[in-house]
N, C-alpha and C. Protein backbone atom coordinates (compact mmCIF):
# COMPACT_ATOMS: atom_id res chain seq x y z
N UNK A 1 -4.20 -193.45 -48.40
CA UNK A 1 -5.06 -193.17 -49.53
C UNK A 1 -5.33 -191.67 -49.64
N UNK A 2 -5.83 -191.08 -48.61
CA UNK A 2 -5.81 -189.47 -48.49
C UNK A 2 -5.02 -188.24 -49.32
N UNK A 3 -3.30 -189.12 -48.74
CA UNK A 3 -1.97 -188.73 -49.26
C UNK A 3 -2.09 -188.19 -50.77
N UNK A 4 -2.43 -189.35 -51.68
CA UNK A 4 -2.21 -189.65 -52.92
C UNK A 4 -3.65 -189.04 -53.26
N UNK A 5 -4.64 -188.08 -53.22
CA UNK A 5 -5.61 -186.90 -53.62
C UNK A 5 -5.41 -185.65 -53.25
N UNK A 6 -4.09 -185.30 -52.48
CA UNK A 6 -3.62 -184.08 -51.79
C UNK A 6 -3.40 -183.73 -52.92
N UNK A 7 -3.49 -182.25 -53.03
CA UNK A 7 -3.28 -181.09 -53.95
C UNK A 7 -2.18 -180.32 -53.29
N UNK A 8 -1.06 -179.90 -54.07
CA UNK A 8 -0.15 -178.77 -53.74
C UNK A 8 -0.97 -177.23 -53.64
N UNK A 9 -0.99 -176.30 -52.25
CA UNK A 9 -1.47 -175.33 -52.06
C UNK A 9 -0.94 -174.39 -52.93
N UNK A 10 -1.50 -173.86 -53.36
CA UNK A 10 -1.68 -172.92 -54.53
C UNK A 10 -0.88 -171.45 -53.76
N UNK A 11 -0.08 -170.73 -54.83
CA UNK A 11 0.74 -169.72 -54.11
C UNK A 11 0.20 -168.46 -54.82
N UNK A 12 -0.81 -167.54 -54.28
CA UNK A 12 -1.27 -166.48 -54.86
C UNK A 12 0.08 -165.51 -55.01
N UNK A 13 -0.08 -164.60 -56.27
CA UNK A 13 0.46 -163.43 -57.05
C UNK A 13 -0.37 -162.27 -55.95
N UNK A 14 0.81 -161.20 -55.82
CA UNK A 14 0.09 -159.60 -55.36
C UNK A 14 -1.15 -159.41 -56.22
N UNK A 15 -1.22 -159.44 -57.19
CA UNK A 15 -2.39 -158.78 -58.47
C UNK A 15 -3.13 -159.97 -57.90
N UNK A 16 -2.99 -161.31 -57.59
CA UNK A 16 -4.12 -162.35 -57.51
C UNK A 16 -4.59 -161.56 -55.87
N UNK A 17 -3.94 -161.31 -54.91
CA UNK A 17 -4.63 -161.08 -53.76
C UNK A 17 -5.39 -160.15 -53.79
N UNK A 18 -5.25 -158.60 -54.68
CA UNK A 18 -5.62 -157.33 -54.92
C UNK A 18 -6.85 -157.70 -55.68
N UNK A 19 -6.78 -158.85 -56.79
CA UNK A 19 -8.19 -159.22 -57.33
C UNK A 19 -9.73 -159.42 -56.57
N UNK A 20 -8.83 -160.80 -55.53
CA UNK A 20 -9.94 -161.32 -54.15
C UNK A 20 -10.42 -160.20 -53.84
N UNK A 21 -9.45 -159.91 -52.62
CA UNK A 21 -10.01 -158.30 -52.31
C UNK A 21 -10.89 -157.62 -52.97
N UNK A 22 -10.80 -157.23 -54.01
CA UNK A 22 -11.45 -156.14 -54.83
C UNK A 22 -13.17 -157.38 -54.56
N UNK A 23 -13.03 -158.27 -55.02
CA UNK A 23 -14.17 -159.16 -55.45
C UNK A 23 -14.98 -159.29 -53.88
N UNK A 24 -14.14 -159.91 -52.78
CA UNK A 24 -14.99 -159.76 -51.53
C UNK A 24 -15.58 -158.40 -50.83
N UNK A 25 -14.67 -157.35 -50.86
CA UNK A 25 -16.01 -156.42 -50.81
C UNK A 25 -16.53 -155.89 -52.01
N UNK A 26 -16.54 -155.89 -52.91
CA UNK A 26 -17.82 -155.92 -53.82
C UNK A 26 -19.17 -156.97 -53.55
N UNK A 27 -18.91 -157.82 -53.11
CA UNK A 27 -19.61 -159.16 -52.36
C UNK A 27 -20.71 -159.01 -51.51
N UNK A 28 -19.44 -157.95 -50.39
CA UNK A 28 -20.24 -157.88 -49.76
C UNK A 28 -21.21 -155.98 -49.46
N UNK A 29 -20.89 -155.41 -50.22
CA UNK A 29 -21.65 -154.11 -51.19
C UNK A 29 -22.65 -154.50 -51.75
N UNK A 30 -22.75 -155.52 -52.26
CA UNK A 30 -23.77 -155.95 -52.99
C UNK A 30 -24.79 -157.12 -52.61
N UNK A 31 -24.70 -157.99 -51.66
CA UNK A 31 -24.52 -158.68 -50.72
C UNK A 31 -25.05 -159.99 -51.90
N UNK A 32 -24.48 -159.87 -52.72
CA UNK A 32 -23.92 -160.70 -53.70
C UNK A 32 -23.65 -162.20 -53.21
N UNK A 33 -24.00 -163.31 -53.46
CA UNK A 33 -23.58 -164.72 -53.45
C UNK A 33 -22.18 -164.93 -54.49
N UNK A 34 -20.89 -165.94 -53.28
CA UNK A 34 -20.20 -166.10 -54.19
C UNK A 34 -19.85 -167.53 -53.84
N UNK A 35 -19.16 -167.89 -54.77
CA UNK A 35 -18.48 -169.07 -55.06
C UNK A 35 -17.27 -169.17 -54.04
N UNK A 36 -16.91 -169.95 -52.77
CA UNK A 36 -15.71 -169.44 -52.59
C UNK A 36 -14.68 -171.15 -52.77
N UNK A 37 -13.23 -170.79 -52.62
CA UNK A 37 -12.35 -171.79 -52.84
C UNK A 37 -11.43 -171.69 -52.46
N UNK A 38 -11.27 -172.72 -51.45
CA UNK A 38 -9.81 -172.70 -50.17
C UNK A 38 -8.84 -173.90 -49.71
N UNK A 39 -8.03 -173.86 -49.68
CA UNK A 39 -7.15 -174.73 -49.36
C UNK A 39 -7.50 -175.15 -47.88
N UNK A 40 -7.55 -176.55 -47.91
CA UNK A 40 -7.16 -176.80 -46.61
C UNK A 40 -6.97 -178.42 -46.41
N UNK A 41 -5.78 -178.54 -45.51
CA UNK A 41 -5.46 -180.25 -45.09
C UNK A 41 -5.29 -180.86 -46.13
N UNK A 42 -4.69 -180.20 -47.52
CA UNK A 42 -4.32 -181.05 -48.46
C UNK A 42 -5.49 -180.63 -49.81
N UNK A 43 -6.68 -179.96 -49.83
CA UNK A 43 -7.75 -180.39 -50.31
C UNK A 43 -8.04 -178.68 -50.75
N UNK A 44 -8.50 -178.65 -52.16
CA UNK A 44 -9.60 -177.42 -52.51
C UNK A 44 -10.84 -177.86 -52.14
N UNK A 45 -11.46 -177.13 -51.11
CA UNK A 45 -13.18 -176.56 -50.40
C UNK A 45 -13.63 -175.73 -51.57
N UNK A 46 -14.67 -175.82 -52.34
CA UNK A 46 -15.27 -174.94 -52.83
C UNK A 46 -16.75 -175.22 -52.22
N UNK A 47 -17.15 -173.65 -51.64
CA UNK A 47 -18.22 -173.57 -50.74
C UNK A 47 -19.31 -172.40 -51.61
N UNK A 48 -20.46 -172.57 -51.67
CA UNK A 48 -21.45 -171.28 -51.55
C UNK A 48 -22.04 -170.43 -50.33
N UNK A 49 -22.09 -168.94 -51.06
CA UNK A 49 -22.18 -168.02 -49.39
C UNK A 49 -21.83 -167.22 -49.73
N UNK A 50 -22.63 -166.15 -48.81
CA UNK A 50 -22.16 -164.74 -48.93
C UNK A 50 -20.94 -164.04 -47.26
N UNK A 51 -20.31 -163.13 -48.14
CA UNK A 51 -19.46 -162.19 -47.45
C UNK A 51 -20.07 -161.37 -46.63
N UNK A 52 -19.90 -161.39 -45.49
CA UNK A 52 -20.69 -160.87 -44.43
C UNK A 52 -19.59 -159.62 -43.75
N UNK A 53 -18.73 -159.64 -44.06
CA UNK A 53 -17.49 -158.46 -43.44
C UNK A 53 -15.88 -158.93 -44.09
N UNK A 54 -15.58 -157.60 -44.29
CA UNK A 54 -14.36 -157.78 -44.77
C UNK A 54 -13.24 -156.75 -44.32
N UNK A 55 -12.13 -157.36 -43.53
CA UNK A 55 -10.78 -156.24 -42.91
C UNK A 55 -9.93 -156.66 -44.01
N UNK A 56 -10.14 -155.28 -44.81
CA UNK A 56 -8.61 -155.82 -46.20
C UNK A 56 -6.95 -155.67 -45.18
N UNK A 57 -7.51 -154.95 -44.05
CA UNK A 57 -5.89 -154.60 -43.72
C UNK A 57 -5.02 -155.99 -43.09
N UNK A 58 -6.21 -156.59 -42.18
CA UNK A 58 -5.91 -157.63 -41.89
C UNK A 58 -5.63 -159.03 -42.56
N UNK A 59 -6.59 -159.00 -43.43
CA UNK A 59 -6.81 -159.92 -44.93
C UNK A 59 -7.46 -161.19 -44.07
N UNK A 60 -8.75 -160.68 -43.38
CA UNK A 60 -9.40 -161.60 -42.87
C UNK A 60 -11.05 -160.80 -43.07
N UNK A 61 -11.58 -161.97 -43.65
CA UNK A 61 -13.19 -162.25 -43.49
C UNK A 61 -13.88 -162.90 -42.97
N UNK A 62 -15.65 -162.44 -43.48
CA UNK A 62 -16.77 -163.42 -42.36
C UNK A 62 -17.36 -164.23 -43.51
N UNK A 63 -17.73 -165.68 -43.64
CA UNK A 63 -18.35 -166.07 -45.03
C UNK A 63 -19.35 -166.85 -44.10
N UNK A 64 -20.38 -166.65 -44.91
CA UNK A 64 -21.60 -167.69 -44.18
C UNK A 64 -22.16 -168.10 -45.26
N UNK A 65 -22.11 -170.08 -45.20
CA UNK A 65 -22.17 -170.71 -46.38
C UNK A 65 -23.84 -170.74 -45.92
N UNK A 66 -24.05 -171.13 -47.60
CA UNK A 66 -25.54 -170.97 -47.73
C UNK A 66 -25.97 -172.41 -47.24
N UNK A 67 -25.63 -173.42 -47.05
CA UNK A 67 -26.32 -175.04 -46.53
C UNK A 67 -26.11 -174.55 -44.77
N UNK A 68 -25.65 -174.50 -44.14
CA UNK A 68 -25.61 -174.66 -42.83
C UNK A 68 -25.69 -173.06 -42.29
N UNK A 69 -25.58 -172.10 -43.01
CA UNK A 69 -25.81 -170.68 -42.10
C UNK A 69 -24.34 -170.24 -41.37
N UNK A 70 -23.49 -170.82 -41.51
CA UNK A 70 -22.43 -170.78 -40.09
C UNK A 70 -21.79 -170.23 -40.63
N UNK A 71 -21.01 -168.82 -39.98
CA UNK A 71 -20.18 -168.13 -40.30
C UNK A 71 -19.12 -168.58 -39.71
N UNK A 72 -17.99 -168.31 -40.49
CA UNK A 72 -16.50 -168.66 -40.93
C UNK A 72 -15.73 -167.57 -40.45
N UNK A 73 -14.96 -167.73 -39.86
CA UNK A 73 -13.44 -166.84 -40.55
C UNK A 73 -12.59 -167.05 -41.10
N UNK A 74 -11.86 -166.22 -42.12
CA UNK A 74 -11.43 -167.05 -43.18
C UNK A 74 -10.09 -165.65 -43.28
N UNK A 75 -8.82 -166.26 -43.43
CA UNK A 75 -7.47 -164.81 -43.74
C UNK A 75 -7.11 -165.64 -45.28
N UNK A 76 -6.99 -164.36 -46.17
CA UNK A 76 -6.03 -164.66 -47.43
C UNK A 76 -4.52 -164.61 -47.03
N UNK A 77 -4.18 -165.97 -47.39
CA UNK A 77 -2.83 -166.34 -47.45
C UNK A 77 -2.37 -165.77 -48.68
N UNK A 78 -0.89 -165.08 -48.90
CA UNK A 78 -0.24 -165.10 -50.09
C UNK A 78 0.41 -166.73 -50.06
């Protein structure tokens, strides 16, 4: 049953990764609440929370959702 609600993972564009980027540290400059939305095990997560650190070189962040407090690490996949 699982199978058959799986979503095909979404394949970000250079300009789509350069967007994120631009948007998570602005995020977290501003310490701004965002919307976030991630693939995983078949499934789009859309979570609330703010950006707590961001390594663009690495293309890994810190997100700490607003219901439970718990910070994440999270890398943008192309």
């Amino acid at each position: 049953m699982n199978k058959q609600l799986e979503v095909p993972q979404p394949v970000l564009t250079e300009e789509q990764m350069e967007q994120i980027n631009f948007t998570l540290i602005e995020a977290v400059h501003t310490n701004k609440q965002v919307y976030l939305t991630y693939y995983k095990n078949g499934q789009r997560i859309t979570e609330t929370g703010f950006i707590q650190f961001v390594d663009s070189l690495g293309n890994l962040f810190i997100f700490i959702d607003e219901v439970f407090e718990l910070k994440n690490k999270m890398r943008l996949v192309s």
